[in-house]
C-alpha atoms as a PDB file:
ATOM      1  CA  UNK A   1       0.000   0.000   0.000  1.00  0.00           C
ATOM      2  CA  UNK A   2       1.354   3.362  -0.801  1.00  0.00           C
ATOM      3  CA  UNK A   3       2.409   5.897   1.730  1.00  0.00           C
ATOM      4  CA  UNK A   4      -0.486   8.484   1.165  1.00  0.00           C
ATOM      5  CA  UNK A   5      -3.777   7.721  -1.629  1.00  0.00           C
ATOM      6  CA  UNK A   6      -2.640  11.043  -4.422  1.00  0.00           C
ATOM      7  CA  UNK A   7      -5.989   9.714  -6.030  1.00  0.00           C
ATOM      8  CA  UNK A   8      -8.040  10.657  -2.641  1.00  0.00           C
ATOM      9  CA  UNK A   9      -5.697  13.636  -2.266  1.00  0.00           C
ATOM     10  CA  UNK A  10      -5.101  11.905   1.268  1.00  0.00           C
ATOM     11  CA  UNK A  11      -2.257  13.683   2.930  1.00  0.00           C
ATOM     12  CA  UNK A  12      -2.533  11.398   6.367  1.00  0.00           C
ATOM     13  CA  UNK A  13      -0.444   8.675   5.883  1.00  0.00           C
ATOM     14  CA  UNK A  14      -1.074   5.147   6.651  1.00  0.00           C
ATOM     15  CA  UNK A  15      -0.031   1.472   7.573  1.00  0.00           C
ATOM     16  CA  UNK A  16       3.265   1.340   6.200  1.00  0.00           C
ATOM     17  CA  UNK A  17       4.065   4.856   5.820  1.00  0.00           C
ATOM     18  CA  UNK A  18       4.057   5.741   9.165  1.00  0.00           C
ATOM     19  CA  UNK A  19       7.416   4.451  10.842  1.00  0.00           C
ATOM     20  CA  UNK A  20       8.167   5.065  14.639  1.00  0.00           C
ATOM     21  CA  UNK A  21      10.601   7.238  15.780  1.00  0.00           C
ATOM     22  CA  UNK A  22      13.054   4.365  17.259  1.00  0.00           C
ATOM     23  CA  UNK A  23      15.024   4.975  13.977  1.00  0.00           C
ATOM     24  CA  UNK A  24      18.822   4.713  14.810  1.00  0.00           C
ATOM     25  CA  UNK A  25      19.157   8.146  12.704  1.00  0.00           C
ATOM     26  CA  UNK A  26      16.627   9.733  15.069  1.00  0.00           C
ATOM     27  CA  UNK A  27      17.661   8.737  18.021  1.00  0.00           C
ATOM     28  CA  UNK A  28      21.611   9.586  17.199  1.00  0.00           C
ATOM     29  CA  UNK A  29      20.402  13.056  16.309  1.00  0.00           C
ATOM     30  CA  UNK A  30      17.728  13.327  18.932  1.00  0.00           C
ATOM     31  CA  UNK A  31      18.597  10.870  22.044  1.00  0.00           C
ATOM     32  CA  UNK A  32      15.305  12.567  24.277  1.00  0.00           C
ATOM     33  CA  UNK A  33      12.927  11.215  21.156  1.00  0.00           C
ATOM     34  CA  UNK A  34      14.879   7.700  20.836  1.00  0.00           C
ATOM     35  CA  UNK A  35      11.906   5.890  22.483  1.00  0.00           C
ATOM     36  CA  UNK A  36       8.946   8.326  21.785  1.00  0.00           C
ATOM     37  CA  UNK A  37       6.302   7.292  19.636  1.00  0.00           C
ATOM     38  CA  UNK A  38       4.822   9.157  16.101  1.00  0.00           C
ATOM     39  CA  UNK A  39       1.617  10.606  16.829  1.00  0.00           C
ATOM     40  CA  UNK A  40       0.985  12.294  13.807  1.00  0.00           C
ATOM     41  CA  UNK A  41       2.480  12.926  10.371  1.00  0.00           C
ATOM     42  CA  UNK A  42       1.641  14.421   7.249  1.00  0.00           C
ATOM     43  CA  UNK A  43       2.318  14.208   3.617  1.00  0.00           C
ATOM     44  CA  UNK A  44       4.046  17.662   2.163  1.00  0.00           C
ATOM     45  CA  UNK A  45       3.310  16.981  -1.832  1.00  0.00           C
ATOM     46  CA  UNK A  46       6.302  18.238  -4.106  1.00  0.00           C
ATOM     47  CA  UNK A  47       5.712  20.212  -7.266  1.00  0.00           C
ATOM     48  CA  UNK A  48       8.706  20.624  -9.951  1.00  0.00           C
ATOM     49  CA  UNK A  49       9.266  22.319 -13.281  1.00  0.00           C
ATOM     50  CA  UNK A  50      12.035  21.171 -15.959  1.00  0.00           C
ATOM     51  CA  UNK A  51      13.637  24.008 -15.214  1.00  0.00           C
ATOM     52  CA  UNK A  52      13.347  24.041 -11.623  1.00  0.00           C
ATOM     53  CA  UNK A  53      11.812  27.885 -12.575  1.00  0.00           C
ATOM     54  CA  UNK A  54       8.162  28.870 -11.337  1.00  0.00           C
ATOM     55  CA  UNK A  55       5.326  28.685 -13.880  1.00  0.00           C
ATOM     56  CA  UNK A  56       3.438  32.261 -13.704  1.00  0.00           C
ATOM     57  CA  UNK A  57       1.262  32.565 -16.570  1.00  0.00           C
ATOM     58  CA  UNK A  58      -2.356  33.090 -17.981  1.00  0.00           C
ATOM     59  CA  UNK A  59      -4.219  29.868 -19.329  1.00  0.00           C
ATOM     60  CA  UNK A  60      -3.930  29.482 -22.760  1.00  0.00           C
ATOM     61  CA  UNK A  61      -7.209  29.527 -23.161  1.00  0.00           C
ATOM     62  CA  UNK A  62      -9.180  31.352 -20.496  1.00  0.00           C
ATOM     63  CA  UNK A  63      -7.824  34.874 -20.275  1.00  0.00           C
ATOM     64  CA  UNK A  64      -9.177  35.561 -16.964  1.00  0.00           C
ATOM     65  CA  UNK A  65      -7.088  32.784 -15.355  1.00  0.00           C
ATOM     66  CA  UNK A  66      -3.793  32.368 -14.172  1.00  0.00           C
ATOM     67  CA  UNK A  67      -1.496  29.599 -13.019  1.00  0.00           C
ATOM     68  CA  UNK A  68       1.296  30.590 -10.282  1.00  0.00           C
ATOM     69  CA  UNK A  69       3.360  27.406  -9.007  1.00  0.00           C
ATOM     70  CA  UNK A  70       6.493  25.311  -9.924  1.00  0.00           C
ATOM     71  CA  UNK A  71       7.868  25.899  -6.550  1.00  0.00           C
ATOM     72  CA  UNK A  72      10.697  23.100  -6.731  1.00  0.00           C
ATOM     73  CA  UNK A  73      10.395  23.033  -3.305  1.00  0.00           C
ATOM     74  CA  UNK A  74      11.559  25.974  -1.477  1.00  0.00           C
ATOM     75  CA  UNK A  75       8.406  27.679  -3.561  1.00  0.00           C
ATOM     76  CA  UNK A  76       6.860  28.748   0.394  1.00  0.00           C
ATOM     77  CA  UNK A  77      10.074  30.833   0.453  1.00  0.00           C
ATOM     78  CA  UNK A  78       8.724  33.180  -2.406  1.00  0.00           C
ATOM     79  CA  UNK A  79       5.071  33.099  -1.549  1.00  0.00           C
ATOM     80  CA  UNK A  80       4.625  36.620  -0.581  1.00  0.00           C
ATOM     81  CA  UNK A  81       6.629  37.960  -3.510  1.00  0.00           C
ATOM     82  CA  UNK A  82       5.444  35.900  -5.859  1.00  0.00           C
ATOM     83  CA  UNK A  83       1.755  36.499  -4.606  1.00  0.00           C
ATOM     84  CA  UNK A  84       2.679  40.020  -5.728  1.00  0.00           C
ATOM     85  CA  UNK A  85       4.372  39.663  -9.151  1.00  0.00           C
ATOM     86  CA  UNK A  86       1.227  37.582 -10.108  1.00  0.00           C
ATOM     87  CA  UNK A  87      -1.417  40.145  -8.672  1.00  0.00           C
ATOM     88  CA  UNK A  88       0.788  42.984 -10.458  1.00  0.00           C
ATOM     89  CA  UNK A  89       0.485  40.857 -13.577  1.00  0.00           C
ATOM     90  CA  UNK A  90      -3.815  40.065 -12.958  1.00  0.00           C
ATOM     91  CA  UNK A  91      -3.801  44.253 -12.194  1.00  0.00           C
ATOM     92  CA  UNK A  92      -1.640  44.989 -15.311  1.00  0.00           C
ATOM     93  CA  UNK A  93       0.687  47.055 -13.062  1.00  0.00           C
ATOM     94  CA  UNK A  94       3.495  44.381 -14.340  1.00  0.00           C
ATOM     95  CA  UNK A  95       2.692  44.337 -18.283  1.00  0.00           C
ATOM     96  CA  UNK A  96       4.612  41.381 -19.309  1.00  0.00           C
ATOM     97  CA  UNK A  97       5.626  38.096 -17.427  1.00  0.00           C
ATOM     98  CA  UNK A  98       9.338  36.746 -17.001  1.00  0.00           C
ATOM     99  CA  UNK A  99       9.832  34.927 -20.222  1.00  0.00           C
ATOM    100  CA  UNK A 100      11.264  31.926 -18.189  1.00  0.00           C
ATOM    101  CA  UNK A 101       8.432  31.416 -16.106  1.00  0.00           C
ATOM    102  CA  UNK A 102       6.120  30.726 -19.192  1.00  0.00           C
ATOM    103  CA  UNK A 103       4.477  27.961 -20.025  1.00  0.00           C
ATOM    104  CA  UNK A 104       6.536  27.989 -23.461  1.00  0.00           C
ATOM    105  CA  UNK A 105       9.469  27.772 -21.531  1.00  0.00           C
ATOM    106  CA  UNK A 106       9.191  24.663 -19.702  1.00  0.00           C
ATOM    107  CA  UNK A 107      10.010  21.041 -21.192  1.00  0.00           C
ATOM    108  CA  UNK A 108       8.816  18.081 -21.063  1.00  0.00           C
ATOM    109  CA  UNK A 109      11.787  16.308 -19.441  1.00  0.00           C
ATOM    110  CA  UNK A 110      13.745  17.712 -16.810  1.00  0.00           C
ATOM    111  CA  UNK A 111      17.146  20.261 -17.704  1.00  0.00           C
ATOM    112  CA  UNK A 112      17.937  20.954 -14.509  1.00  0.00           C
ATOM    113  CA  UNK A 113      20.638  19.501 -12.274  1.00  0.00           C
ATOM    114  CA  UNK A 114      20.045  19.005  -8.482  1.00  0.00           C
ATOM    115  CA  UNK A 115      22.360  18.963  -5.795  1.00  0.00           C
END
């Protein structure tokens, strides 16, 4: 069984997922949790672009929508400014959007080296 359901967008996981905290690892790097139990956990889902770049950019078919993610993880770093690029862009106090967060910049396979 898989760690969390994506197709029930359940982000609780379950049976095998959930592993107590009597990990060798843990308990190395936290000796007061060695014998302490998990009482709760949570599944943090991932988003990535080719580029690793966000995607800000208008539907391409339904002008009065927009699509700002691509985080790569570390996206809840730049929440606040890029909640206000994109409502600069939706106000048309930012005319134009950065060319490489555009949907016609992103691949289909990933260009983008992590480390």
């Amino acid at each position: 069984m898989p760690l969390c359901e994506e197709r029930k967008r359940n982000s609780i996981p379950h049976g095998a997922g959930v592993r107590t905290a009597r990990s060798p690892r843990i308990a190395e790097r936290f000796p007061a949790l060695a014998d302490a139990p998990v009482v709760d956990s949570r599944v943090c889902q991932y988003e990535n672009t080719s580029s690793g770049d966000f995607i800000l950019d208008r539907h391409p078919t339904i002008e009065n929508v927009w699509f700002a993610g691509g985080g790569s993880g570390h996206g809840f770093k730049h929440g606040p400014a890029v909640g206000e690029y994109v409502a600069q862009l939706v106000t048309s106090v930012q005319p134009t959007v950065e060319p490489r967060f555009l949907f016609a910049a992103k691949a289909t396979t990933q260009n983008r080296a992590v480390f």
